[in-house]
PDB file of N, CA and C in Angstrom:
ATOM      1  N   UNK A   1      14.702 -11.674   0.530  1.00  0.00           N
ATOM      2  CA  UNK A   1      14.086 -12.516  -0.402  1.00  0.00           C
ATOM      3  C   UNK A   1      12.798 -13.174   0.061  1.00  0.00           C
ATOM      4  N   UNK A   2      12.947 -14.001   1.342  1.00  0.00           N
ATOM      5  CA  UNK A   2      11.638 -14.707   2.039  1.00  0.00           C
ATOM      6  C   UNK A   2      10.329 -13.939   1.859  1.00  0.00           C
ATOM      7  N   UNK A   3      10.295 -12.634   2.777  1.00  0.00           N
ATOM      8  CA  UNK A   3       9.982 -11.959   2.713  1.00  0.00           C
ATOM      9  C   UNK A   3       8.699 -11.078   1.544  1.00  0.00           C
ATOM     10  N   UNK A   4       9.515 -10.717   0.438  1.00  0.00           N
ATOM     11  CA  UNK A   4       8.705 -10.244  -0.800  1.00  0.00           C
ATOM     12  C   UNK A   4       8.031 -11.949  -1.493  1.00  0.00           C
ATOM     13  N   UNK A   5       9.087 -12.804  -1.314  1.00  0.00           N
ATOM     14  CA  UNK A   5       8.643 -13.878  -1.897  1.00  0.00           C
ATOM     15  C   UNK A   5       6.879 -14.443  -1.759  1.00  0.00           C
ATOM     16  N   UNK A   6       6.728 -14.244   0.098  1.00  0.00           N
ATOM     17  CA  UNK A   6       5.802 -14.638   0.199  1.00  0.00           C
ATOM     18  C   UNK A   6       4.735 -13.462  -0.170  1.00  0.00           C
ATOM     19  N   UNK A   7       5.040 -12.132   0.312  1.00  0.00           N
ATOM     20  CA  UNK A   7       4.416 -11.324  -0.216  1.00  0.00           C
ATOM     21  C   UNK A   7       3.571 -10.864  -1.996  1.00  0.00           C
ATOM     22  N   UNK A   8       4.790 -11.221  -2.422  1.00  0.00           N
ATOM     23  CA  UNK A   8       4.304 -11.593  -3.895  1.00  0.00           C
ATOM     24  C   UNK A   8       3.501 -12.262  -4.231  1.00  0.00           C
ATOM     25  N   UNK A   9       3.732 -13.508  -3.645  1.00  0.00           N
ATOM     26  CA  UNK A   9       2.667 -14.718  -3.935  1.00  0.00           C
ATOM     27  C   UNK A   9       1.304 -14.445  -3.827  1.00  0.00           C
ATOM     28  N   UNK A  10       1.458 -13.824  -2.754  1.00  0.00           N
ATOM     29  CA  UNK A  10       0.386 -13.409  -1.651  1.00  0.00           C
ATOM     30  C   UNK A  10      -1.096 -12.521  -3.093  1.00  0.00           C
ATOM     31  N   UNK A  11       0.130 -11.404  -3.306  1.00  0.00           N
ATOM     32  CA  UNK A  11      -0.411 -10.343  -3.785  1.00  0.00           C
ATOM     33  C   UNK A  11      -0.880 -11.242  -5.200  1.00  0.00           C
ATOM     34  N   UNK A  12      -0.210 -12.241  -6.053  1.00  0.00           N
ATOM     35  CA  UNK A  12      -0.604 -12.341  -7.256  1.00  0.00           C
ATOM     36  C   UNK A  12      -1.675 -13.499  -6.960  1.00  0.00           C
ATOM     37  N   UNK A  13      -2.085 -14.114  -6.233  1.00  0.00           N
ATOM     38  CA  UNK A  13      -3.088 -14.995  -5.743  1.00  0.00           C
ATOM     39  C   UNK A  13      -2.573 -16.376  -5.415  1.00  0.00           C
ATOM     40  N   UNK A  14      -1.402 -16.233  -5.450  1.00  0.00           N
ATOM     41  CA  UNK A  14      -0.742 -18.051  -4.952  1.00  0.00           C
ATOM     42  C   UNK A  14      -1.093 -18.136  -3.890  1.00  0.00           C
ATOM     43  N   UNK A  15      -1.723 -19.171  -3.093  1.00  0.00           N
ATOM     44  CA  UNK A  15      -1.579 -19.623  -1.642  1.00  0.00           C
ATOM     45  C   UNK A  15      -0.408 -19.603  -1.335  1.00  0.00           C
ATOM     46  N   UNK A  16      -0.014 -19.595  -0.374  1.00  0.00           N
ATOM     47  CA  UNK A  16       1.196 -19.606   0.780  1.00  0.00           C
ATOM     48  C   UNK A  16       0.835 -21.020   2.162  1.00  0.00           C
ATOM     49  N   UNK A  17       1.896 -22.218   1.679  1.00  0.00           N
ATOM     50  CA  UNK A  17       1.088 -22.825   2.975  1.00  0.00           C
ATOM     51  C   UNK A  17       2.934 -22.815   3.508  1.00  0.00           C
ATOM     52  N   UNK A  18       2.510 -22.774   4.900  1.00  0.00           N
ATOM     53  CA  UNK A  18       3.750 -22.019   5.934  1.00  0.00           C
ATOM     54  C   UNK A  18       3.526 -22.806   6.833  1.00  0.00           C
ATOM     55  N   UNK A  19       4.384 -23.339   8.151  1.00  0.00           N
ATOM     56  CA  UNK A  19       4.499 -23.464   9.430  1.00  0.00           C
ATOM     57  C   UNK A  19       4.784 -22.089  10.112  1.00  0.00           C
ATOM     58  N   UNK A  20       4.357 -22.256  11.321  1.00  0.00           N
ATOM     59  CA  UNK A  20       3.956 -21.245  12.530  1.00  0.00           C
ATOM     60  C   UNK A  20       5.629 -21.797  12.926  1.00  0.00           C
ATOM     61  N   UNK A  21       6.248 -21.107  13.658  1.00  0.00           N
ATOM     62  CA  UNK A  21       7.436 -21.407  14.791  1.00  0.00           C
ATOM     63  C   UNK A  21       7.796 -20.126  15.039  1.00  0.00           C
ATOM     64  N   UNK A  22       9.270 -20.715  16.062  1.00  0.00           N
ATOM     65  CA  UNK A  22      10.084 -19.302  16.445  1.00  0.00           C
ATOM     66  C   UNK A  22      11.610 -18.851  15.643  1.00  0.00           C
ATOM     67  N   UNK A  23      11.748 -19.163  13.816  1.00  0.00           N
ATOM     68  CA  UNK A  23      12.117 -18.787  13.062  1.00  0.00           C
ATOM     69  C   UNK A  23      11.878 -17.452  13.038  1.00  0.00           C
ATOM     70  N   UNK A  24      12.606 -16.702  12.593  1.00  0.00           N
ATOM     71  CA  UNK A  24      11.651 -15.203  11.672  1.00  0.00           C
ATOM     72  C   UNK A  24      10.949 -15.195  10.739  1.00  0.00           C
ATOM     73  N   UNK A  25      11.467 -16.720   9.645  1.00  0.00           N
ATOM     74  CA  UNK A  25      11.217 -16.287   8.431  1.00  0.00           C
ATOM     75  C   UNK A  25       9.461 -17.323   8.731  1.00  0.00           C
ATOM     76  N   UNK A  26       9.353 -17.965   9.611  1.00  0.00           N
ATOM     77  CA  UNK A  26       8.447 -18.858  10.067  1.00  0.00           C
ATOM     78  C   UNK A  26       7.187 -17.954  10.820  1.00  0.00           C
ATOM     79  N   UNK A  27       7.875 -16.951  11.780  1.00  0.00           N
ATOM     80  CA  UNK A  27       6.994 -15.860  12.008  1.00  0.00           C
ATOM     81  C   UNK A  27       6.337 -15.335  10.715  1.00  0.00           C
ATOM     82  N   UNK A  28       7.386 -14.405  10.079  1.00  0.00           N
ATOM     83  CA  UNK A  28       7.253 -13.796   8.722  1.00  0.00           C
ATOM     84  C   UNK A  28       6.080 -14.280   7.556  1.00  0.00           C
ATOM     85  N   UNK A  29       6.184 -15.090   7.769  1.00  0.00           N
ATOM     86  CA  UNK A  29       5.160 -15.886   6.372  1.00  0.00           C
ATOM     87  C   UNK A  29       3.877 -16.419   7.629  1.00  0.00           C
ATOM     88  N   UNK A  30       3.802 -17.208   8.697  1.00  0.00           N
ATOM     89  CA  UNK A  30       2.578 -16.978   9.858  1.00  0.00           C
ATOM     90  C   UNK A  30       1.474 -15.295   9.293  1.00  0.00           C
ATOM     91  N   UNK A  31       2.657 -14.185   9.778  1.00  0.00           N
ATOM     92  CA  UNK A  31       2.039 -13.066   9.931  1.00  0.00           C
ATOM     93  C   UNK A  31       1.568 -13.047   8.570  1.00  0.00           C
ATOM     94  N   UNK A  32       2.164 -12.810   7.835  1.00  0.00           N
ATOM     95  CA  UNK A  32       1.326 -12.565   6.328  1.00  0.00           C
ATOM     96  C   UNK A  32       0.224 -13.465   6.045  1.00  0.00           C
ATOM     97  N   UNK A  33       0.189 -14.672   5.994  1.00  0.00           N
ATOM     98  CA  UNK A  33      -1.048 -15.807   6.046  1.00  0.00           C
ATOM     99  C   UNK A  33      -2.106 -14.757   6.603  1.00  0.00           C
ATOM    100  N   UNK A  34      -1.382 -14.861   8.030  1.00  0.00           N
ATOM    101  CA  UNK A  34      -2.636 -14.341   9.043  1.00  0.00           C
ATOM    102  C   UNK A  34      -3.484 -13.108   8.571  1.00  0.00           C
ATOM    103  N   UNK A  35      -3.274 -12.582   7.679  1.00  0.00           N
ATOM    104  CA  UNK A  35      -4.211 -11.747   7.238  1.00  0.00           C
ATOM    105  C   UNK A  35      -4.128 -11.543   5.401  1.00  0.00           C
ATOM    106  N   UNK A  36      -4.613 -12.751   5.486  1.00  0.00           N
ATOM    107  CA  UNK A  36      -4.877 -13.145   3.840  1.00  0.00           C
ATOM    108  C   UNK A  36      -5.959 -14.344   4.161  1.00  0.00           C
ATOM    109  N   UNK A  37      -6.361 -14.306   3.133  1.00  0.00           N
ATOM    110  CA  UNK A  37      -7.261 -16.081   3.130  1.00  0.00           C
ATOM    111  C   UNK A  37      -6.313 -17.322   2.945  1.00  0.00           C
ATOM    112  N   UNK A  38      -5.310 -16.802   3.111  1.00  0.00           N
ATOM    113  CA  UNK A  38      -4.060 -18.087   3.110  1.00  0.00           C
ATOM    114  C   UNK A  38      -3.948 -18.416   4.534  1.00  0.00           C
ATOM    115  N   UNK A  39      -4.669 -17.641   5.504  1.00  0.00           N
ATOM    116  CA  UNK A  39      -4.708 -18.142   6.792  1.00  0.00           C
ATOM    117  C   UNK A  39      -4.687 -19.548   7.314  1.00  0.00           C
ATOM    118  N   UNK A  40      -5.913 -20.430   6.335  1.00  0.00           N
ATOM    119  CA  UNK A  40      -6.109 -21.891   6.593  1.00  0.00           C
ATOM    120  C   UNK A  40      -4.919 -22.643   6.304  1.00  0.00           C
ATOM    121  N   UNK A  41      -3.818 -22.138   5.764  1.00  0.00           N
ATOM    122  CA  UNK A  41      -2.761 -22.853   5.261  1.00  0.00           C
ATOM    123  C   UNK A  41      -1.760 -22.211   6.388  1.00  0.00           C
ATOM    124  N   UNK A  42      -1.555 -22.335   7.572  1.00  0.00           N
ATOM    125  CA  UNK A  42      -1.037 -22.052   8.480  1.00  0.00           C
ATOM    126  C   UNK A  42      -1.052 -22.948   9.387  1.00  0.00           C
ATOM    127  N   UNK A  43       0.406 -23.909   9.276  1.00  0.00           N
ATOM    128  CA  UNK A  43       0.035 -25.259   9.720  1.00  0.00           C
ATOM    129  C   UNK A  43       1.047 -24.735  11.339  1.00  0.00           C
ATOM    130  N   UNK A  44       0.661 -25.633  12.124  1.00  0.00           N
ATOM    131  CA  UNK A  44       1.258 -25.650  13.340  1.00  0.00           C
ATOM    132  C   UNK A  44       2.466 -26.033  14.143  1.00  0.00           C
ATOM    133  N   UNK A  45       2.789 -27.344  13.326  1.00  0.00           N
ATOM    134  CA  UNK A  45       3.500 -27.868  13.087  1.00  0.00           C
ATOM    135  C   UNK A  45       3.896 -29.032  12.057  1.00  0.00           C
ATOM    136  N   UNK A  46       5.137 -29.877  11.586  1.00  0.00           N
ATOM    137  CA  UNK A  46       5.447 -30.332  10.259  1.00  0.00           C
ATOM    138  C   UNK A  46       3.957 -31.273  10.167  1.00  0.00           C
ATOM    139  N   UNK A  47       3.692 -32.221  10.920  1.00  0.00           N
ATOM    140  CA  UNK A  47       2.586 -33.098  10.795  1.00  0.00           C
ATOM    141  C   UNK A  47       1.590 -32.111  10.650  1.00  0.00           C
ATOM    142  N   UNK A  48       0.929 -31.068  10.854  1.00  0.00           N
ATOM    143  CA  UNK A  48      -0.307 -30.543  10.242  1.00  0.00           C
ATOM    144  C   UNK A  48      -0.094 -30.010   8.958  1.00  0.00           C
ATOM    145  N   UNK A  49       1.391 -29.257   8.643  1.00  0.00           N
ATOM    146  CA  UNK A  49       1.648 -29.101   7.159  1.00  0.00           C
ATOM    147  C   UNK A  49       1.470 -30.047   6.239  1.00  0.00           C
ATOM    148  N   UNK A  50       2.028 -31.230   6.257  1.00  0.00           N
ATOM    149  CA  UNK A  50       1.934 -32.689   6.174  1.00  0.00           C
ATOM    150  C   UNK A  50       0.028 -32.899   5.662  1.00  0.00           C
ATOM    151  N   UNK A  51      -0.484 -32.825   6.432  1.00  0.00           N
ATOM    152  CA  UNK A  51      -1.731 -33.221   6.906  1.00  0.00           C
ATOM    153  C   UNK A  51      -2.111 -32.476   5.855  1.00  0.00           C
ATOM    154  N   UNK A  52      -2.044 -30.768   5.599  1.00  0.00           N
ATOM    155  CA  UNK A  52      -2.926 -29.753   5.232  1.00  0.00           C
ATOM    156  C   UNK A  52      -2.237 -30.293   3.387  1.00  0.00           C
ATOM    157  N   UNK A  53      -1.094 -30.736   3.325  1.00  0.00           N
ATOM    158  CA  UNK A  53      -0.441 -30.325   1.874  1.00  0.00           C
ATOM    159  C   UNK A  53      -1.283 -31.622   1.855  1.00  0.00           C
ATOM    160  N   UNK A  54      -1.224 -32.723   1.944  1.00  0.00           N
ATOM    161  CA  UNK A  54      -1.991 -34.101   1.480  1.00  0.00           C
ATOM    162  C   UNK A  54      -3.525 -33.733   0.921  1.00  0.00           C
ATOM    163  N   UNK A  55      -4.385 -32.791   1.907  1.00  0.00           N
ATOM    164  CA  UNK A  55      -5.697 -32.471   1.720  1.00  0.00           C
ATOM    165  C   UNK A  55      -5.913 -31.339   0.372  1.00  0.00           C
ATOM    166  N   UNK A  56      -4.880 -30.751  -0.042  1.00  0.00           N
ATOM    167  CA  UNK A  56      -4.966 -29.947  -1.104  1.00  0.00           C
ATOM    168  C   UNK A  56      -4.515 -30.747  -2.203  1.00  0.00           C
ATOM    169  N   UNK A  57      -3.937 -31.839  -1.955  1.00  0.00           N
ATOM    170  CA  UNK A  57      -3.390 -32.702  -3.374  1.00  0.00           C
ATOM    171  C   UNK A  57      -5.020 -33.332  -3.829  1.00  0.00           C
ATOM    172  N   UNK A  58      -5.441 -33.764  -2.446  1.00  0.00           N
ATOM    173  CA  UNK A  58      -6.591 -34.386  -3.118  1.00  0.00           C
ATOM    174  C   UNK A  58      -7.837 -33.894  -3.138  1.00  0.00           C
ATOM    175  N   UNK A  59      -7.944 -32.401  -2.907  1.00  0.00           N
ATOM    176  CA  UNK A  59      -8.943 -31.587  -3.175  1.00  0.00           C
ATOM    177  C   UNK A  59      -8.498 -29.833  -3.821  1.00  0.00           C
ATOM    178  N   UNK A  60      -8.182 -29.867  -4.765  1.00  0.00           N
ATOM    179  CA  UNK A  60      -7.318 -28.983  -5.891  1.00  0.00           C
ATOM    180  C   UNK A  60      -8.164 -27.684  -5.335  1.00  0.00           C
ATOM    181  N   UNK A  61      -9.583 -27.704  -5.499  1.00  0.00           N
ATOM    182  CA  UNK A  61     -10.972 -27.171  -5.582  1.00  0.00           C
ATOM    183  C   UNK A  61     -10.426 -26.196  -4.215  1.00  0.00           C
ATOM    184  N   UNK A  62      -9.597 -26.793  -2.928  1.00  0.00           N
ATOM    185  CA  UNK A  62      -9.291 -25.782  -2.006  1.00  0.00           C
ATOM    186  C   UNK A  62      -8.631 -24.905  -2.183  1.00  0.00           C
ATOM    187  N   UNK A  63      -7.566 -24.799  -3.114  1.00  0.00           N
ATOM    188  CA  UNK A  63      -6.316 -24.086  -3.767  1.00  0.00           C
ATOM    189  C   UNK A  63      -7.188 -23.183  -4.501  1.00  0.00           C
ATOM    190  N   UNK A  64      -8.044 -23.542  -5.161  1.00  0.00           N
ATOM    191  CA  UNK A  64      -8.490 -22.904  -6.436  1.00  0.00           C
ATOM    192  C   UNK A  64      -9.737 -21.699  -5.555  1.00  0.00           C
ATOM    193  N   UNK A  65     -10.326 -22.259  -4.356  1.00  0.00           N
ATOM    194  CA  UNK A  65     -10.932 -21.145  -3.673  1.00  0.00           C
ATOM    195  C   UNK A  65     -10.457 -20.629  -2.925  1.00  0.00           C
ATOM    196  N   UNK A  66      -8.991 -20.334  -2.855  1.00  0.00           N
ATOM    197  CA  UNK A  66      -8.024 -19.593  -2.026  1.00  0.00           C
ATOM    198  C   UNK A  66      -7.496 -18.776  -3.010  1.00  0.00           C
ATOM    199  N   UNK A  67      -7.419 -18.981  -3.809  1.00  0.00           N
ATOM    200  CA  UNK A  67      -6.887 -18.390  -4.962  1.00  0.00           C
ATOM    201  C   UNK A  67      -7.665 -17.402  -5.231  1.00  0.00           C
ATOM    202  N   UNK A  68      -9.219 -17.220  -5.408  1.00  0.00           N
ATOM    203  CA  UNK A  68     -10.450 -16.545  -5.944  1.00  0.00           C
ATOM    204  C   UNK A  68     -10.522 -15.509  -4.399  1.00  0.00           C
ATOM    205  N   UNK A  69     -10.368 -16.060  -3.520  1.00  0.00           N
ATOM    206  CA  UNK A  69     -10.574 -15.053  -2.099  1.00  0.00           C
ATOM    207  C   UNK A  69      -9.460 -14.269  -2.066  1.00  0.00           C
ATOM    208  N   UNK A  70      -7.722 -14.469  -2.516  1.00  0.00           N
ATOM    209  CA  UNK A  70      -6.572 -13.448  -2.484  1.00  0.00           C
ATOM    210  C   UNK A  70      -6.958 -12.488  -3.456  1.00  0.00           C
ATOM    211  N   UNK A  71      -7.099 -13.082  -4.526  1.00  0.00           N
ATOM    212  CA  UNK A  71      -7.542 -11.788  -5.425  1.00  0.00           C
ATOM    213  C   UNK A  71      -8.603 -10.962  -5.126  1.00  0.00           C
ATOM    214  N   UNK A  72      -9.852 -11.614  -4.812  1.00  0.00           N
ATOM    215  CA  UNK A  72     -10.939 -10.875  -4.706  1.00  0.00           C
ATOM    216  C   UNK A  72     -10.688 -10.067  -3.001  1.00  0.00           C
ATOM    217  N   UNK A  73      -9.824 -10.060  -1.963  1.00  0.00           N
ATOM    218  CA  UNK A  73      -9.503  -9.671  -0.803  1.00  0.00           C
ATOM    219  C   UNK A  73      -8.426  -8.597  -0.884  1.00  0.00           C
ATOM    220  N   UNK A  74      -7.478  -8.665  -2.186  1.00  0.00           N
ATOM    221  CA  UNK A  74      -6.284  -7.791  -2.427  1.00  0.00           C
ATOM    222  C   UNK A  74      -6.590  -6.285  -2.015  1.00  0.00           C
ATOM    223  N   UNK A  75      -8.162  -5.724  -2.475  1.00  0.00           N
ATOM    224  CA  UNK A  75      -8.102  -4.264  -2.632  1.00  0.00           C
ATOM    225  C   UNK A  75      -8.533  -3.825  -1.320  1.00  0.00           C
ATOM    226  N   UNK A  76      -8.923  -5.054  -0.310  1.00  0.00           N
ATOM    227  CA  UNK A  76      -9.185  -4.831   0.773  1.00  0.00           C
ATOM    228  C   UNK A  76      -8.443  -5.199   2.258  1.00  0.00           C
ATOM    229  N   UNK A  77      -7.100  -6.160   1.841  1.00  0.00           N
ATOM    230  CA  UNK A  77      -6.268  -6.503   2.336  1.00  0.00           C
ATOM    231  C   UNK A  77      -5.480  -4.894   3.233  1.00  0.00           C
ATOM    232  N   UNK A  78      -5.316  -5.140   4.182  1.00  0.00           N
ATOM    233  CA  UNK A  78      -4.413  -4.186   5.181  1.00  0.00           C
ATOM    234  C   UNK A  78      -2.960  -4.199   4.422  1.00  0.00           C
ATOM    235  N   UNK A  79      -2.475  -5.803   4.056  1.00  0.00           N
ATOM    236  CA  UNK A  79      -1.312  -5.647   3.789  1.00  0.00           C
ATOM    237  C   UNK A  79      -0.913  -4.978   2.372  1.00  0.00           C
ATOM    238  N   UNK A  80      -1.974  -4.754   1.341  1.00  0.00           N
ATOM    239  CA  UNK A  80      -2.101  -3.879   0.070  1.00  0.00           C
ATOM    240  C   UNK A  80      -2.400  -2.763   0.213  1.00  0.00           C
ATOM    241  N   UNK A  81      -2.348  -2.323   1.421  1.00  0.00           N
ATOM    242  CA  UNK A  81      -3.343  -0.816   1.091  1.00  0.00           C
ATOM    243  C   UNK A  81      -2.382   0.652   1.022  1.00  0.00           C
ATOM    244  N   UNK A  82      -2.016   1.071   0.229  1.00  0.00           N
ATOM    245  CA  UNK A  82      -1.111   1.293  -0.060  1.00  0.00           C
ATOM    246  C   UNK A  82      -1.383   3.064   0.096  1.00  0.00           C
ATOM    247  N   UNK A  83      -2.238   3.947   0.150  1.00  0.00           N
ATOM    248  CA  UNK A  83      -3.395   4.923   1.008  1.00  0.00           C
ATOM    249  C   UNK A  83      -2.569   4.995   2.270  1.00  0.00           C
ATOM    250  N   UNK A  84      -3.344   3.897   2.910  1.00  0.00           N
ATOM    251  CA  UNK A  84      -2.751   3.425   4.603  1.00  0.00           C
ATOM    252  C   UNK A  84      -0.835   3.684   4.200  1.00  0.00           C
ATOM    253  N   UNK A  85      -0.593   2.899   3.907  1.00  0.00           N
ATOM    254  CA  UNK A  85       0.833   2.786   4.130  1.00  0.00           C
ATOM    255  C   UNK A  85       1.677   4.332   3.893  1.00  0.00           C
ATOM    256  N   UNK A  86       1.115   4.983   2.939  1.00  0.00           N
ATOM    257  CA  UNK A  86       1.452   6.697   2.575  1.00  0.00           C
ATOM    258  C   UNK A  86       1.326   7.084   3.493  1.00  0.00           C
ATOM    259  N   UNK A  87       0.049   7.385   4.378  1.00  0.00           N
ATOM    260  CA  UNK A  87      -0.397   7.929   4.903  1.00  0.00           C
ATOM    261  C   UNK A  87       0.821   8.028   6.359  1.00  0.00           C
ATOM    262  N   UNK A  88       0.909   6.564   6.925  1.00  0.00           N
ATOM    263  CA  UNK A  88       1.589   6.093   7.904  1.00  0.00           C
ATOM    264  C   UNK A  88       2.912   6.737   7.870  1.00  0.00           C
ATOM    265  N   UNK A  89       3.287   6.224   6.812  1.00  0.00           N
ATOM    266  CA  UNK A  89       4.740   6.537   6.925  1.00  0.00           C
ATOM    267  C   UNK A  89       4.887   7.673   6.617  1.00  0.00           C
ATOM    268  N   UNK A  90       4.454   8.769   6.046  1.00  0.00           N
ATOM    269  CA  UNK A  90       4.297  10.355   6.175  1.00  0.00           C
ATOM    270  C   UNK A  90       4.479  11.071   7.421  1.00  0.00           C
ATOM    271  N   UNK A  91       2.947   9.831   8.131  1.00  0.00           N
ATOM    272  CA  UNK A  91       2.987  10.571  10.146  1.00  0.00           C
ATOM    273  C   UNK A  91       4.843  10.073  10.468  1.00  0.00           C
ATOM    274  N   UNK A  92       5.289   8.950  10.674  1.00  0.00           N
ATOM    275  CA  UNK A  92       6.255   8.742  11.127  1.00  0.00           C
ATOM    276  C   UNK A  92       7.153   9.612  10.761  1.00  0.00           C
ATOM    277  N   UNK A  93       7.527  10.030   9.384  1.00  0.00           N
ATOM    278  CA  UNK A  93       8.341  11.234   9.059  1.00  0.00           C
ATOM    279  C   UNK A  93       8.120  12.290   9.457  1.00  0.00           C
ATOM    280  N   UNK A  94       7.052  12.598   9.914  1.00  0.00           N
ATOM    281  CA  UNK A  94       6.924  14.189  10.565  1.00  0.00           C
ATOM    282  C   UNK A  94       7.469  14.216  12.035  1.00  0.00           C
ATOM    283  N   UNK A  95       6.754  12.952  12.819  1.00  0.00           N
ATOM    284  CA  UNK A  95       7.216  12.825  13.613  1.00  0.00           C
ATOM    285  C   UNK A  95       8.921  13.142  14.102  1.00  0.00           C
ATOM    286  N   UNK A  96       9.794  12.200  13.048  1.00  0.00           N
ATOM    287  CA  UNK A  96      10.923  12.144  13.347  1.00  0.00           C
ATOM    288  C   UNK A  96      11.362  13.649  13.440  1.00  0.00           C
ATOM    289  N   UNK A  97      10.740  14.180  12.012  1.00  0.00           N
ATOM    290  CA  UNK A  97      11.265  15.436  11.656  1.00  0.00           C
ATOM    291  C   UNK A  97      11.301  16.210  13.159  1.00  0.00           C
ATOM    292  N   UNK A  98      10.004  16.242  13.772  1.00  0.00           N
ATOM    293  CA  UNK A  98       9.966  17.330  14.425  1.00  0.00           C
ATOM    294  C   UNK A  98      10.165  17.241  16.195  1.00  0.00           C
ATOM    295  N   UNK A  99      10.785  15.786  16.219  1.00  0.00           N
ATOM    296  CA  UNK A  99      11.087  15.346  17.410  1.00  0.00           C
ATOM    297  C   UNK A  99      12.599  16.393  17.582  1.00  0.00           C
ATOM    298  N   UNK A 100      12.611  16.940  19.079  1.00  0.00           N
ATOM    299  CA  UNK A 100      13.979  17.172  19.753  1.00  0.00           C
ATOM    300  C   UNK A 100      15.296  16.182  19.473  1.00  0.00           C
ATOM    301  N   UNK A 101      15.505  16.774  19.083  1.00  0.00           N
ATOM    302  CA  UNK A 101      16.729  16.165  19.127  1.00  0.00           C
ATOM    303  C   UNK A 101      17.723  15.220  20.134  1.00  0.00           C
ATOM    304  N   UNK A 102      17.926  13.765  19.568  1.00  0.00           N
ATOM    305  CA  UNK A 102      18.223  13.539  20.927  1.00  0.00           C
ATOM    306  C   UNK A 102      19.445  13.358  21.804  1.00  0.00           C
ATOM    307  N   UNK A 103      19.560  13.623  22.975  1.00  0.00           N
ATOM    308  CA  UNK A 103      21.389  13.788  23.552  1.00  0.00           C
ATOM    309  C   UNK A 103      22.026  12.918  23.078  1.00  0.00           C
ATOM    310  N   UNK A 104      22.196  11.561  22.516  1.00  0.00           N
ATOM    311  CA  UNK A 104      23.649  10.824  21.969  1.00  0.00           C
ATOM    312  C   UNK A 104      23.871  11.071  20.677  1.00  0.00           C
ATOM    313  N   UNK A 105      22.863  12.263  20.182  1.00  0.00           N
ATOM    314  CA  UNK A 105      23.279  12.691  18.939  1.00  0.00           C
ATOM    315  C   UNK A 105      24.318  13.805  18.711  1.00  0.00           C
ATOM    316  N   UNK A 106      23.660  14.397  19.967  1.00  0.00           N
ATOM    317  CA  UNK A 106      24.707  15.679  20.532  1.00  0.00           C
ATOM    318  C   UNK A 106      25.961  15.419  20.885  1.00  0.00           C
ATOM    319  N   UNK A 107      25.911  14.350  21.827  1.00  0.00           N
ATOM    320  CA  UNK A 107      27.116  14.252  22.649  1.00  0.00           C
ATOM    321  C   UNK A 107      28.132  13.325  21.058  1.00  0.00           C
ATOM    322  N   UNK A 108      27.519  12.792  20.297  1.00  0.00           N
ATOM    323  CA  UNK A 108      28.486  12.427  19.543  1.00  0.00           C
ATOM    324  C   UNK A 108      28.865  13.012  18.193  1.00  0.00           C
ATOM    325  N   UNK A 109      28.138  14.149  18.202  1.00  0.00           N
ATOM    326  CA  UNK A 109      28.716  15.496  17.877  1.00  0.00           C
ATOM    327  C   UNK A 109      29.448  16.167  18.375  1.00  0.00           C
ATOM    328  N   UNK A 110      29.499  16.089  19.681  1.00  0.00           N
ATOM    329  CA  UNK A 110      30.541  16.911  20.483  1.00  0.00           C
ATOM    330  C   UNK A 110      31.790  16.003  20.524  1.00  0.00           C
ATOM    331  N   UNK A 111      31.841  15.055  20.268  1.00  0.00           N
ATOM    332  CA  UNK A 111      33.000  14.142  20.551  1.00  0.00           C
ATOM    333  C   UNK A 111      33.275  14.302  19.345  1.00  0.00           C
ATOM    334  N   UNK A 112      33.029  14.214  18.111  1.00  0.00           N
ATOM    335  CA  UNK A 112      33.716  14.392  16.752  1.00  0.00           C
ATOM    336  C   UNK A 112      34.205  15.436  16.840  1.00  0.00           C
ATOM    337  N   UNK A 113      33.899  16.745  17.328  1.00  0.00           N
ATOM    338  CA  UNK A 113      34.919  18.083  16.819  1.00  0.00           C
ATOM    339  C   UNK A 113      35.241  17.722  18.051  1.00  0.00           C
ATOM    340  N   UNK A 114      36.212  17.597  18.826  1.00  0.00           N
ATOM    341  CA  UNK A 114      37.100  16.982  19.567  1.00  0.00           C
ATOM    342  C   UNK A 114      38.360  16.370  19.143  1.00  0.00           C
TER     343      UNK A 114
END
């Protein structure tokens, strides 16, 4: 859920403002920021979230040019590129395909007809 959640947002132009930590889901939403213009909303800890959510209450105008940079960044975003992502995961499937096979696949083949 976390996950697409922020991604979604991401993709339809919502800002995302997140803390950085050693959560996953805290990583998870960090990494995505980090390569969006939702970057600036990547607080450090609760007092800079704190800090950053206060400065968008009283300047809307920041939201609203974060908003204009996700959209206008979407077709150029790494995390949209969806070309790239075919492409990638195609190589990885060939790869697998045409990798040797590997011994604990064997050996636990050999232990089933056993």
């Amino acid at each position: 859920g976390f996950v697409f959640a922020v991604s979604e947002s991401l993709w339809a132009g919502l800002p995302v403002l997140t803390v950085a930590g050693d959560k996953i889901s805290n990583r998870i939403g960090s990494n995505l920021c980090l390569h969006s213009p939702s970057r600036v909303l990547i607080a450090r800890n609760i007092e800079d979230y704190i800090f950053i959510l206060r400065h968008i209450a009283r300047h809307p105008q920041t939201i609203q040019s974060i908003k204009l940079q996700l959209v206008g960044a979407r077709e150029q975003s790494p995390l949209y590129n969806i070309k790239y992502y075919a492409e990638d995961w195609t190589s990885v499937l060939r790869m697998a395909a045409s990798a040797p096979e590997m011994h604990i696949i064997r050996s636990t083949q050999d232990n089933l007809k056993q």
